[in-house]
Protein backbone atom coordinates (compact mmCIF):
# COMPACT_ATOMS: atom_id res chain seq x y z
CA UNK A 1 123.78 99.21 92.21
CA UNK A 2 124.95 95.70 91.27
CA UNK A 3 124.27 93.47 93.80
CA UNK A 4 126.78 90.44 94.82
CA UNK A 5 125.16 86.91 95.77
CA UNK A 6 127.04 83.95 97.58
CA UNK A 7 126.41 80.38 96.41
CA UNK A 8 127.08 77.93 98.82
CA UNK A 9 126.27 74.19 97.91
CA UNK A 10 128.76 71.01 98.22
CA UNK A 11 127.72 69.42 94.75
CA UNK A 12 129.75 71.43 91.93
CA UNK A 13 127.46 71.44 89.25
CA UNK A 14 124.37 73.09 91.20
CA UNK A 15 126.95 75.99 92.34
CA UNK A 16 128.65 76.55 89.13
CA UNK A 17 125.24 76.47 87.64
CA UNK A 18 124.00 78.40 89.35
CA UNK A 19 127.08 80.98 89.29
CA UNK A 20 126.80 80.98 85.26
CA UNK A 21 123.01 81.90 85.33
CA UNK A 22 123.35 84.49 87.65
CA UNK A 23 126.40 86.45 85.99
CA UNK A 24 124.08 86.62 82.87
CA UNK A 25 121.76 88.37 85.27
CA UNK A 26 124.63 90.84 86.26
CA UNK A 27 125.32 90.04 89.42
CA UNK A 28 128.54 89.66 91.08
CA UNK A 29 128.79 86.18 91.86
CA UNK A 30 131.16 84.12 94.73
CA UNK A 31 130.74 80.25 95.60
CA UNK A 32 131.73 78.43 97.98
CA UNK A 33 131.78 74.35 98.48
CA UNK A 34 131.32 74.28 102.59
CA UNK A 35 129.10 75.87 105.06
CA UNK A 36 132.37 77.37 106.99
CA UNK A 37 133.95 78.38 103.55
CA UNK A 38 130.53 80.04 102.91
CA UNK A 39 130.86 82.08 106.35
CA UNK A 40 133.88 83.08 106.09
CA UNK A 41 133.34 84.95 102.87
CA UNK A 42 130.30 86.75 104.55
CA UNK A 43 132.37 87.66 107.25
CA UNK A 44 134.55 89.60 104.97
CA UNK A 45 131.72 91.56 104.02
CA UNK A 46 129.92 93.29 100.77
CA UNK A 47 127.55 89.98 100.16
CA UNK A 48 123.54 91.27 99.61
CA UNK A 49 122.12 87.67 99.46
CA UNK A 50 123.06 83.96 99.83
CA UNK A 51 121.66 81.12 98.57
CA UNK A 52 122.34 77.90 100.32
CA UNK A 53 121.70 74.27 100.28
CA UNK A 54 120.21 73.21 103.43
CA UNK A 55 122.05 69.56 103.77
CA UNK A 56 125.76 70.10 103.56
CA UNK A 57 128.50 67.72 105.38
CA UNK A 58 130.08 70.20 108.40
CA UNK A 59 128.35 73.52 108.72
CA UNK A 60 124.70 72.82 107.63
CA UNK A 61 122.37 75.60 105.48
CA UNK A 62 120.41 76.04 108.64
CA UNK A 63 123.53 77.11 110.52
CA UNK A 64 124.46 79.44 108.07
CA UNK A 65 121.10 81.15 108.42
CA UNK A 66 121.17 81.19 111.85
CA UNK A 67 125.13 82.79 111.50
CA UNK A 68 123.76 84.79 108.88
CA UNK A 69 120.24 86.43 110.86
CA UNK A 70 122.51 86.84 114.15
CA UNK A 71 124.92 88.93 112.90
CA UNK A 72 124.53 90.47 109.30
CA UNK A 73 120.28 90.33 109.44
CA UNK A 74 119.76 92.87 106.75
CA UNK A 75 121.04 89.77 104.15
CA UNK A 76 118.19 87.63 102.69
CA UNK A 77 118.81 83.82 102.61
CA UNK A 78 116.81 81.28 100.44
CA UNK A 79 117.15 77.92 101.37
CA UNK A 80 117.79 74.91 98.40
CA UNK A 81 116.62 71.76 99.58
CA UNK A 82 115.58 68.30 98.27
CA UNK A 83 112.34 67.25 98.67
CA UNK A 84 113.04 64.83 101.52
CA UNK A 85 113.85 68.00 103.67
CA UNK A 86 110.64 70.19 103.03
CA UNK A 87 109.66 70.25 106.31
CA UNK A 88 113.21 71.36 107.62
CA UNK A 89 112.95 74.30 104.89
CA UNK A 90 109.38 75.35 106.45
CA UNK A 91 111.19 75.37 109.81
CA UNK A 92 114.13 77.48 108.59
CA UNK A 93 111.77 80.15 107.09
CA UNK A 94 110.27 80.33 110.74
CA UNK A 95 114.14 81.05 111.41
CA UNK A 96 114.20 84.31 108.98
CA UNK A 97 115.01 82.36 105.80
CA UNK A 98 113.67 84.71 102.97
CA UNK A 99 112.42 81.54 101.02
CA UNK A 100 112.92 78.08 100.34
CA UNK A 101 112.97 75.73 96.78
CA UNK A 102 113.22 72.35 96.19
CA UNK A 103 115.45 70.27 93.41
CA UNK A 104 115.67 70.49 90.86
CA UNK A 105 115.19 73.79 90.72
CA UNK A 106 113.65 76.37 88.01
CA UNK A 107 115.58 79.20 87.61
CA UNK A 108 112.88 81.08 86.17
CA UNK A 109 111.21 80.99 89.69
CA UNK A 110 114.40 81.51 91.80
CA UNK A 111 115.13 84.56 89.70
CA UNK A 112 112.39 86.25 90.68
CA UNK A 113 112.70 85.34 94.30
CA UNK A 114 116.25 86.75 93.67
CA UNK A 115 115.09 89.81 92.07
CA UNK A 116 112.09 90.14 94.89
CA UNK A 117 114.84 89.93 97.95
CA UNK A 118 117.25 91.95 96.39
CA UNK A 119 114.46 94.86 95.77
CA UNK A 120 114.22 94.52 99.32
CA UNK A 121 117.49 94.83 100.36
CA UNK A 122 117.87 98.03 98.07
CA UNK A 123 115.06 99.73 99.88
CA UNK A 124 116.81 98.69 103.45
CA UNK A 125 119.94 100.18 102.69
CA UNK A 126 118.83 102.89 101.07
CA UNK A 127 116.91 103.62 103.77
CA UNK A 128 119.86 102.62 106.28
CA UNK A 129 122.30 105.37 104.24
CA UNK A 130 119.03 108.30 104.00
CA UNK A 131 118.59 107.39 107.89
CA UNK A 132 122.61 108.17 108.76
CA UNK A 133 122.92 110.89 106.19
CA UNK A 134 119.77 112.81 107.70
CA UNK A 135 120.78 112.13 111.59
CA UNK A 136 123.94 113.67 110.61
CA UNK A 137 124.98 117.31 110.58
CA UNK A 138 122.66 118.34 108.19
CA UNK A 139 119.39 118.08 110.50
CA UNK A 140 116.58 117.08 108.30
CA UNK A 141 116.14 113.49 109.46
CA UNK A 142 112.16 113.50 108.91
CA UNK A 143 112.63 115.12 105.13
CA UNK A 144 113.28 111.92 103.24
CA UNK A 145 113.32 111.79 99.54
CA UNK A 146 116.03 111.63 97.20
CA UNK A 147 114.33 113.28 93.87
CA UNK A 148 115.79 115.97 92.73
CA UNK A 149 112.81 118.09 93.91
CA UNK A 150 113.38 117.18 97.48
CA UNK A 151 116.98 118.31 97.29
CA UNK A 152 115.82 121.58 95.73
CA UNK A 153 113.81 121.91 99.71
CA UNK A 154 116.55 120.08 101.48
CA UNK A 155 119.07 122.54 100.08
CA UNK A 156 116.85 125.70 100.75
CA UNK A 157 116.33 124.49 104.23
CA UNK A 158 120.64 124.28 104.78
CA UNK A 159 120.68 127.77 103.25
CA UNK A 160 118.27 129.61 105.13
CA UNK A 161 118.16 128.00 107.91
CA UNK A 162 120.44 129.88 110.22
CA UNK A 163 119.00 133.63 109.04
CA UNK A 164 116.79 135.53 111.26
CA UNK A 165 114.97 136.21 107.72
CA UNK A 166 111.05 135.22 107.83
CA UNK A 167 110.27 131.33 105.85
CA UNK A 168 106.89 131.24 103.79
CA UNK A 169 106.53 127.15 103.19
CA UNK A 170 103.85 125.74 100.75
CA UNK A 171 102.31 123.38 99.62
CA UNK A 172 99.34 120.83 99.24
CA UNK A 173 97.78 119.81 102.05
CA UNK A 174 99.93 116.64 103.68
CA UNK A 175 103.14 117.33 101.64
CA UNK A 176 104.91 117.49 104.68
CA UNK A 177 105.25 121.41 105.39
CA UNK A 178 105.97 120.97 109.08
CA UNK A 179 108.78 118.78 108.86
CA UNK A 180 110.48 121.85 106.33
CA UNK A 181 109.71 124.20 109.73
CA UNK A 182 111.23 121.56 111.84
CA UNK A 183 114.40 121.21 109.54
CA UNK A 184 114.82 125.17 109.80
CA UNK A 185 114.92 125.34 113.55
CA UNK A 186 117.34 122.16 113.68
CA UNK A 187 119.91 123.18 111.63
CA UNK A 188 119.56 127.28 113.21
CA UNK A 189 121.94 128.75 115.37
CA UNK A 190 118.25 128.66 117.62
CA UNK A 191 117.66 124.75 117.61
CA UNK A 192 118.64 124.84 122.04
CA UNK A 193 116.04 127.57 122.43
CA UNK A 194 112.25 127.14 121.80
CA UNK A 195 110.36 125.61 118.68
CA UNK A 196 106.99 127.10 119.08
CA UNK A 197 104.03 125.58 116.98
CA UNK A 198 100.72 127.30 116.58
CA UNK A 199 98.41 125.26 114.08
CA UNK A 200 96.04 128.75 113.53
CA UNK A 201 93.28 127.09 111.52
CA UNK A 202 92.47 124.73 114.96
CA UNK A 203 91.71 127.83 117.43
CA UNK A 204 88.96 130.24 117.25
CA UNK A 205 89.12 133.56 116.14
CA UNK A 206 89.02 134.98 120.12
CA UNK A 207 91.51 131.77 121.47
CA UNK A 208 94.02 132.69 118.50
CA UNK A 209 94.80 136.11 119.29
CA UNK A 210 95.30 135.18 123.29
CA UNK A 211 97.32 131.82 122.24
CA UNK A 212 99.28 134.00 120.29
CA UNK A 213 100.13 137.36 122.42
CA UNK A 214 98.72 135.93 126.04
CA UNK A 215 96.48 137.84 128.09
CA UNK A 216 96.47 139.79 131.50
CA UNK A 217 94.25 138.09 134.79
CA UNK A 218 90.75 139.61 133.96
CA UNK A 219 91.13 140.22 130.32
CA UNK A 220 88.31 138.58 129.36
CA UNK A 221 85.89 136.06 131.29
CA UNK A 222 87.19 132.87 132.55
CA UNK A 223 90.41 134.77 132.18
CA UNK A 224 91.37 133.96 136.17
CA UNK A 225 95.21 134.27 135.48
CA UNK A 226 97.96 136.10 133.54
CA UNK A 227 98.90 133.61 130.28
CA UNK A 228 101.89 133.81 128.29
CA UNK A 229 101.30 134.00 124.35
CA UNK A 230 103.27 131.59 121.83
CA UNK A 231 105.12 134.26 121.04
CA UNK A 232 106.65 135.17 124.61
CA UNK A 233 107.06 131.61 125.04
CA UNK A 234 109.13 131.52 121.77
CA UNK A 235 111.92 134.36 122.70
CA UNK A 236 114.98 133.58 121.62
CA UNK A 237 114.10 130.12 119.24
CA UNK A 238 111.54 129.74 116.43
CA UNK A 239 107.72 130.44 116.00
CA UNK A 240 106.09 128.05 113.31
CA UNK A 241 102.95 129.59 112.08
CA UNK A 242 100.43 126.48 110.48
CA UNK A 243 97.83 126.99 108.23
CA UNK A 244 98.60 130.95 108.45
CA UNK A 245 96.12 131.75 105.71
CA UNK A 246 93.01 130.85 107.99
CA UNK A 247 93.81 133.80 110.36
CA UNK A 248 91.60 136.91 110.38
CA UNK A 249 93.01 140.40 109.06
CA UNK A 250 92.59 141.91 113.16
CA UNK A 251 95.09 139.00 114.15
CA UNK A 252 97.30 139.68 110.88
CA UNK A 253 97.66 143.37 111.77
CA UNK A 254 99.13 141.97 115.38
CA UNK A 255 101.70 139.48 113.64
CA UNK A 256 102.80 142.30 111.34
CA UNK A 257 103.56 144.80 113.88
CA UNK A 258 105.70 141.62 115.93
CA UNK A 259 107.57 141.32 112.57
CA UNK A 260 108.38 144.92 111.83
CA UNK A 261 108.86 146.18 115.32
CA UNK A 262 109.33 142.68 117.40
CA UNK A 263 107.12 143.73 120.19
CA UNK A 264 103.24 143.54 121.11
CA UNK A 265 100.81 143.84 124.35
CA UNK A 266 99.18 140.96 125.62
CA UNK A 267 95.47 140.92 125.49
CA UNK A 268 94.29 142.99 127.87
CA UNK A 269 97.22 144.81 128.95
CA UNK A 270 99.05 147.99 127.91
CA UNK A 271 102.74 146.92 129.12
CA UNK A 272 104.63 146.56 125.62
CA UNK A 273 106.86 143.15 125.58
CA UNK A 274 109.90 143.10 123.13
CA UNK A 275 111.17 139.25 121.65
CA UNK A 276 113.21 137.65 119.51
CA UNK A 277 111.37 135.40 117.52
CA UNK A 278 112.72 133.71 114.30
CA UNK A 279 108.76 133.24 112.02
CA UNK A 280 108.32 130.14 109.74
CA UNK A 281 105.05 130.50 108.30
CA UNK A 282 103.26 127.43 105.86
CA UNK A 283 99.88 127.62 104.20
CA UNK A 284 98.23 125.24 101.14
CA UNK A 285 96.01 128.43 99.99
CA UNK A 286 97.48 130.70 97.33
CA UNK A 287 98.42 134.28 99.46
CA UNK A 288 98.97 135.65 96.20
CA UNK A 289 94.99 134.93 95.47
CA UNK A 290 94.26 136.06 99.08
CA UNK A 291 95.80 139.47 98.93
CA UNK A 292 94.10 140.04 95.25
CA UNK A 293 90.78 138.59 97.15
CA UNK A 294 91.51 141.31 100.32
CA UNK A 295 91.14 138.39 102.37
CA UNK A 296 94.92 138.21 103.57
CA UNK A 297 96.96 141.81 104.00
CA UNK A 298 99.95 142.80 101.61
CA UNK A 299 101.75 144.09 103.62
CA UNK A 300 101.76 140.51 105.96
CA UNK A 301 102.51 138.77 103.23
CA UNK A 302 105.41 140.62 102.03
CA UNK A 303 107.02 140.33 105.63
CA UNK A 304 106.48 136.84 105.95
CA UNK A 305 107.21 135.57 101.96
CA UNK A 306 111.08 136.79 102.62
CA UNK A 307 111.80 133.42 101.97
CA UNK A 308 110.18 131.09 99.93
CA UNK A 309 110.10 127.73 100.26
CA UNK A 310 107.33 125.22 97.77
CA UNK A 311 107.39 122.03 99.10
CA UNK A 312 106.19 119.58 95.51
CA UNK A 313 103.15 117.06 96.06
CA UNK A 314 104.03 113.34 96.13
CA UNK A 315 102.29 113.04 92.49
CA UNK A 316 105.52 114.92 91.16
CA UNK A 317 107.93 113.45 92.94
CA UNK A 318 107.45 109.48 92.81
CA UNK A 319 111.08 108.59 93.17
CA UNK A 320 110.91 109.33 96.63
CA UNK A 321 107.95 106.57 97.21
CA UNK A 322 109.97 103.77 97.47
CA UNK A 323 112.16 104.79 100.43
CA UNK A 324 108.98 106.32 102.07
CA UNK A 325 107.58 102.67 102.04
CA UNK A 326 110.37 101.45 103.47
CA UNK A 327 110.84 104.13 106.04
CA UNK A 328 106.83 103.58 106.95
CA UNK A 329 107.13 99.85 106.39
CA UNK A 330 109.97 99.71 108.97
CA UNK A 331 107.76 102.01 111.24
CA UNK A 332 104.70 100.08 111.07
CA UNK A 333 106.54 96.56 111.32
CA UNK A 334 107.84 97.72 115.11
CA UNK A 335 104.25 99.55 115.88
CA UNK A 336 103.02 95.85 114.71
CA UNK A 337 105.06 93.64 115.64
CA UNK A 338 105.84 92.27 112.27
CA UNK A 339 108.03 91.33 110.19
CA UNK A 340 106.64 92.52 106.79
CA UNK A 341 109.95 92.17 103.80
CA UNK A 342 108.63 94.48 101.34
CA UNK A 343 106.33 95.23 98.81
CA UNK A 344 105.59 92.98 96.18
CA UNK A 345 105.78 94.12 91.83
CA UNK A 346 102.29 94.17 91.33
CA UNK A 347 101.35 96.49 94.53
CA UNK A 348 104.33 98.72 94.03
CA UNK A 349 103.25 99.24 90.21
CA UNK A 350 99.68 100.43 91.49
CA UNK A 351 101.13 102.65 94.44
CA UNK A 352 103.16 104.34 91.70
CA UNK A 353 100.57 104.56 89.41
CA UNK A 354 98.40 106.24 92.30
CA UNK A 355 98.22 110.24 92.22
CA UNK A 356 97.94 110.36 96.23
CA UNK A 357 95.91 113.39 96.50
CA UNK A 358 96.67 113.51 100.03
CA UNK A 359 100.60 113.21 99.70
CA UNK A 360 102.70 112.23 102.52
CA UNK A 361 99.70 111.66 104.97
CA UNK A 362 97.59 109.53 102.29
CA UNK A 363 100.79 107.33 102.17
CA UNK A 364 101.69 106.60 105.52
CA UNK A 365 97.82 105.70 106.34
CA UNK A 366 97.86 103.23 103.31
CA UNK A 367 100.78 101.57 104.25
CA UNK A 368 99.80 101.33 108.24
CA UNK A 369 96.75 99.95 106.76
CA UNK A 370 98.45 97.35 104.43
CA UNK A 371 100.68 96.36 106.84
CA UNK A 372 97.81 95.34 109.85
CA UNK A 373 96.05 93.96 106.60
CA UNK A 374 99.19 91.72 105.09
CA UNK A 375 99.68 88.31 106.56
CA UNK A 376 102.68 87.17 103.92
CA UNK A 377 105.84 88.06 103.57
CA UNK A 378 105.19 90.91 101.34
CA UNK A 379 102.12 93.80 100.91
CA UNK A 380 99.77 92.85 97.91
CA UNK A 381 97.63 94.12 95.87
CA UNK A 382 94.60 92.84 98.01
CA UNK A 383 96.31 94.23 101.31
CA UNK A 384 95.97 97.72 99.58
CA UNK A 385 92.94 100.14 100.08
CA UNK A 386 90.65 99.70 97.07
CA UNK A 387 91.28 103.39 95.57
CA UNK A 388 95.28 102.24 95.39
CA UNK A 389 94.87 98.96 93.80
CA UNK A 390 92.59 99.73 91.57
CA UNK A 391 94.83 102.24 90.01
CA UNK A 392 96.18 99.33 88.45
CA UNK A 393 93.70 98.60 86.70
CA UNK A 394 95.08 98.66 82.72
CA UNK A 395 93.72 98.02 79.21
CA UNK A 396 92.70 94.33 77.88
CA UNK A 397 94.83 93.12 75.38
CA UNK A 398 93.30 91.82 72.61
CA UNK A 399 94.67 88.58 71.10
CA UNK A 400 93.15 87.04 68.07
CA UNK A 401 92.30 83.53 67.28
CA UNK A 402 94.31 81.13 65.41
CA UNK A 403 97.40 82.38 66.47
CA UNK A 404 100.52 80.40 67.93
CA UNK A 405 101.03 80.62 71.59
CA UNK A 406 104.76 81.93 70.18
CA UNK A 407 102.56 84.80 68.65
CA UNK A 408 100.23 85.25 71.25
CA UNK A 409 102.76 85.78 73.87
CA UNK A 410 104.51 88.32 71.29
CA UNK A 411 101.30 90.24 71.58
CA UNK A 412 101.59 90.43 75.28
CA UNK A 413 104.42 91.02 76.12
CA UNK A 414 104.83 94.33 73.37
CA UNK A 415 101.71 95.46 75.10
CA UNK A 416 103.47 95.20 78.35
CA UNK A 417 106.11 96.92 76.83
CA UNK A 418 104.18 99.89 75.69
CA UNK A 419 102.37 100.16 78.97
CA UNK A 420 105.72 100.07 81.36
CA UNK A 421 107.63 102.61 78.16
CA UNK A 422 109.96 99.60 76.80
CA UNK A 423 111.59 99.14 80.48
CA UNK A 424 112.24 95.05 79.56
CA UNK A 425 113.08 94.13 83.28
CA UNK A 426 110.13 95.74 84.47
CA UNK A 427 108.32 93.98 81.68
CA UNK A 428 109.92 90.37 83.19
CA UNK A 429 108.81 91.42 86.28
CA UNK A 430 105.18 91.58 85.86
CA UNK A 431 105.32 88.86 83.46
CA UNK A 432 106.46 86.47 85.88
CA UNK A 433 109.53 85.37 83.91
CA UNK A 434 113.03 86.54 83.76
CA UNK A 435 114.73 88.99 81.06
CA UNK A 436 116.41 86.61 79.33
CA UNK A 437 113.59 84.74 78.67
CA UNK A 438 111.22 87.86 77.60
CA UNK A 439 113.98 88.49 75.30
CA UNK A 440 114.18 84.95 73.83
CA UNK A 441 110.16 85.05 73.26
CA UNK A 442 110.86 88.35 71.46
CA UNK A 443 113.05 86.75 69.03
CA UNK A 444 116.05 88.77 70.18
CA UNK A 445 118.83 86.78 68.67
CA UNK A 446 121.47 88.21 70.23
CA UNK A 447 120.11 87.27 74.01
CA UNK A 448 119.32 83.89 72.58
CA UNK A 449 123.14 83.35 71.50
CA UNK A 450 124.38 84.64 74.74
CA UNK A 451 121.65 82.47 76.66
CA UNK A 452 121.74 79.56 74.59
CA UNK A 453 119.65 76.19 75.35
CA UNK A 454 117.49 75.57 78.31
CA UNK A 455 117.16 78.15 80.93
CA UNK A 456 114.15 77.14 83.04
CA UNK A 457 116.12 74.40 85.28
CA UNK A 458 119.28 72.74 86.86
């Protein structure tokens, strides 16, 4: 998306400056030479980040922030000051100012504070639109990802969900298989009746079967009372079925008679009870191997694999990872009671890098981790468990002597290049400078005609 950013600053050079530099960063760009002018343009809407002086005649910067973090807080604000007012800029970051810089400024450095904020504000408002579209009609709030793997699932789920056909879910251990079950049974014609969970691989061979079909008073000892079973309980809504690959073939023979003939006996008891009972099913074994193996039945496995649903580890689908982070960012924040903005280029880069063998779950415990860990603004490296960040680990580059430092940094930044597959503003990014300048020390002639003279200050 192209992001628009609001100047505000009452000396004319500094904001038209500052406009030209940041409309060769494509951005949309709007100034404005008061504080009240400044507001009045935010009122109107559609501005992602402002950058302010803090000493203005009238409205002051720190009134805008405060006008600003009252009413439209998802909008980052850096503060410009002079270095008379440092201390005033410390207090207006206590204030929810994103940062602060001092005149005369270096536009290399505010760039990337730019770039930082507005990666931020992506993330929020993607998250913002994922959050209304998935609390809306189409019931899969917890499924978030945008890849076009997760909108194979999310798609399956809106097809399927209201048939009384049986749902076989896989997937890796962590991918988020329950969530798919819970999707179903929202979005069914069932979602007011009861969503029944069994998690088989947790109960013992002799609890499952009772948990499952209930038993008579006397069935068994310690058996003082007639129990319902999961599946009596579940008449009329939706039995999930957890890990159903861990179950023993003398319980499978009991779920495959409830799915042919939708009735069973309760342990211990010979009165025959008919239900209703939609069956989502999920494993992270292979049935396919099972059956071949004679450790799971065919004929089981036929009823319950109607409908297939694969949910894809997190290793193939790492588009979704950034509004995961944000969703468990925002999570942890509240849980926390912080105020964490992100995740900074260098973490991101080695959480992408990262295979996460344990999906979903491996996630969410390294970012509840980082977050408790972080004590800045954003998660780094360092705040990362050491498996994560050390994924980031990459090749030396070598650099010979008796080069130029023109040459050298040539060498570097092609490297950087070829690591990051010629992406140039992820290449700025890591470098520290902006793409203008990466493209200048490339010799691009073209950026340095466009760009033209000095564009490390104002």
């Amino acid at each position: 998306m192209k992001f628009t950013l609001l100047i505000i600053d009452d000396e004319k050079n500094i904001r038209e400056g500052l406009a030209a530099n940041f409309e060769q960063e494509d951005y949309n760009v709007r100034t404005a030479a008061t504080g009240s002018d400044g507001l009045k343009i935010i009122e109107k809407g559609d501005i992602d980040l402002v950058i302010t002086d803090l000493r203005m005649p009238g409205i002051s910067g720190e009134e805008v922030l405060a006008k600003v973090s009252a009413e439209t807080p998802g909008i980052p604000v850096i503060i410009l000051t002079g270095h008379g007012s440092i201390d005033s800029a410390v207090d207006a970051m206590r204030h929810g100012a994103y940062d602060f810089l001092t005149k005369p400024l270096n536009l290399d450095q505010l760039n990337m504070i730019v770039k930082r904020a507005l990666e931020g504000r992506e993330m929020s408002l993607q998250h913002q639109r994922l959050k209304q579209e998935l609390e809306g009609a189409n019931g899969t709030k917890q499924m978030i990802g945008k890849s076009a793997a997760m909108r194979k699932v999310q798609e399956m789920v809106q097809k399927v969900a209201d048939s009384k056909a049986s749902v076989l879910i896989t997937g890796e251990s962590g991918v988020g298989k329950e969530l798919v079950a819970d999707a179903i049974h929202n979005l069914s014609s069932r979602k007011n009746n009861s969503f029944v969970k069994v998690h088989c691989a947790a109960l013992s061979e002799t609890l499952l079967e009772s948990e499952l079909f209930g038993h008579e008073k006397g069935a068994f000892t310690g058996a003082d009372k007639l129990q319902k079973g999961r599946f009596e309980l579940a008449h009329g809504g939706t039995i999930f079925l957890d890990e159903i690959g861990e179950i023993n073939q003398g319980v499978q023979i009991k779920i495959l008679r409830v799915l042919q003939e939708r009735e069973f006996e309760r342990v211990g008891g010979e009165q025959t009870i008919s239900v209703d009972v939609r069956v989502v099913a999920a494993t992270n074994r292979n049935l396919e191997e099972e059956v071949k193996a004679s450790r799971f039945r065919e004929d089981l496995y036929y009823r319950l694999n109607v409908i297939h649903i694969h949910v894809p580890p997190l290793r193939e689908r790492k588009d979704d990872i950034p509004l995961l982070m944000s969703n468990f960012l925002e999570e942890f924040n509240k849980e926390n009671g912080k105020s964490i903005q992100g995740v900074d280029s260098k973490a991101k880069a080695a959480m992408f890098k990262y295979d996460w063998p344990g999906n979903i779950r491996e996630l969410r415990n390294c970012m509840e981790s980082a977050v408790v860990l972080c004590s800045g603004k954003e998660i780094g490296l360092s705040d990362l468990p050491p498996s994560i960040s050390q994924a980031s680990a990459q090749e030396a580059v070598s650099v010979p002597l008796g080069l130029t430092l023109d040459e050298a940094d040539r060498i570097v930044i092609q490297a950087n290049l070829a690591a990051n597959k010629s992406n140039k503003s992820k290449t700025a990014e890591i470098l520290g400078i902006n793409r203008r300048t990466l493209m200048r020390k490339l010799g691009d002639s073209d950026t340095d005609e466009k760009g033209g003279g000095n564009e490390s200050d104002v």
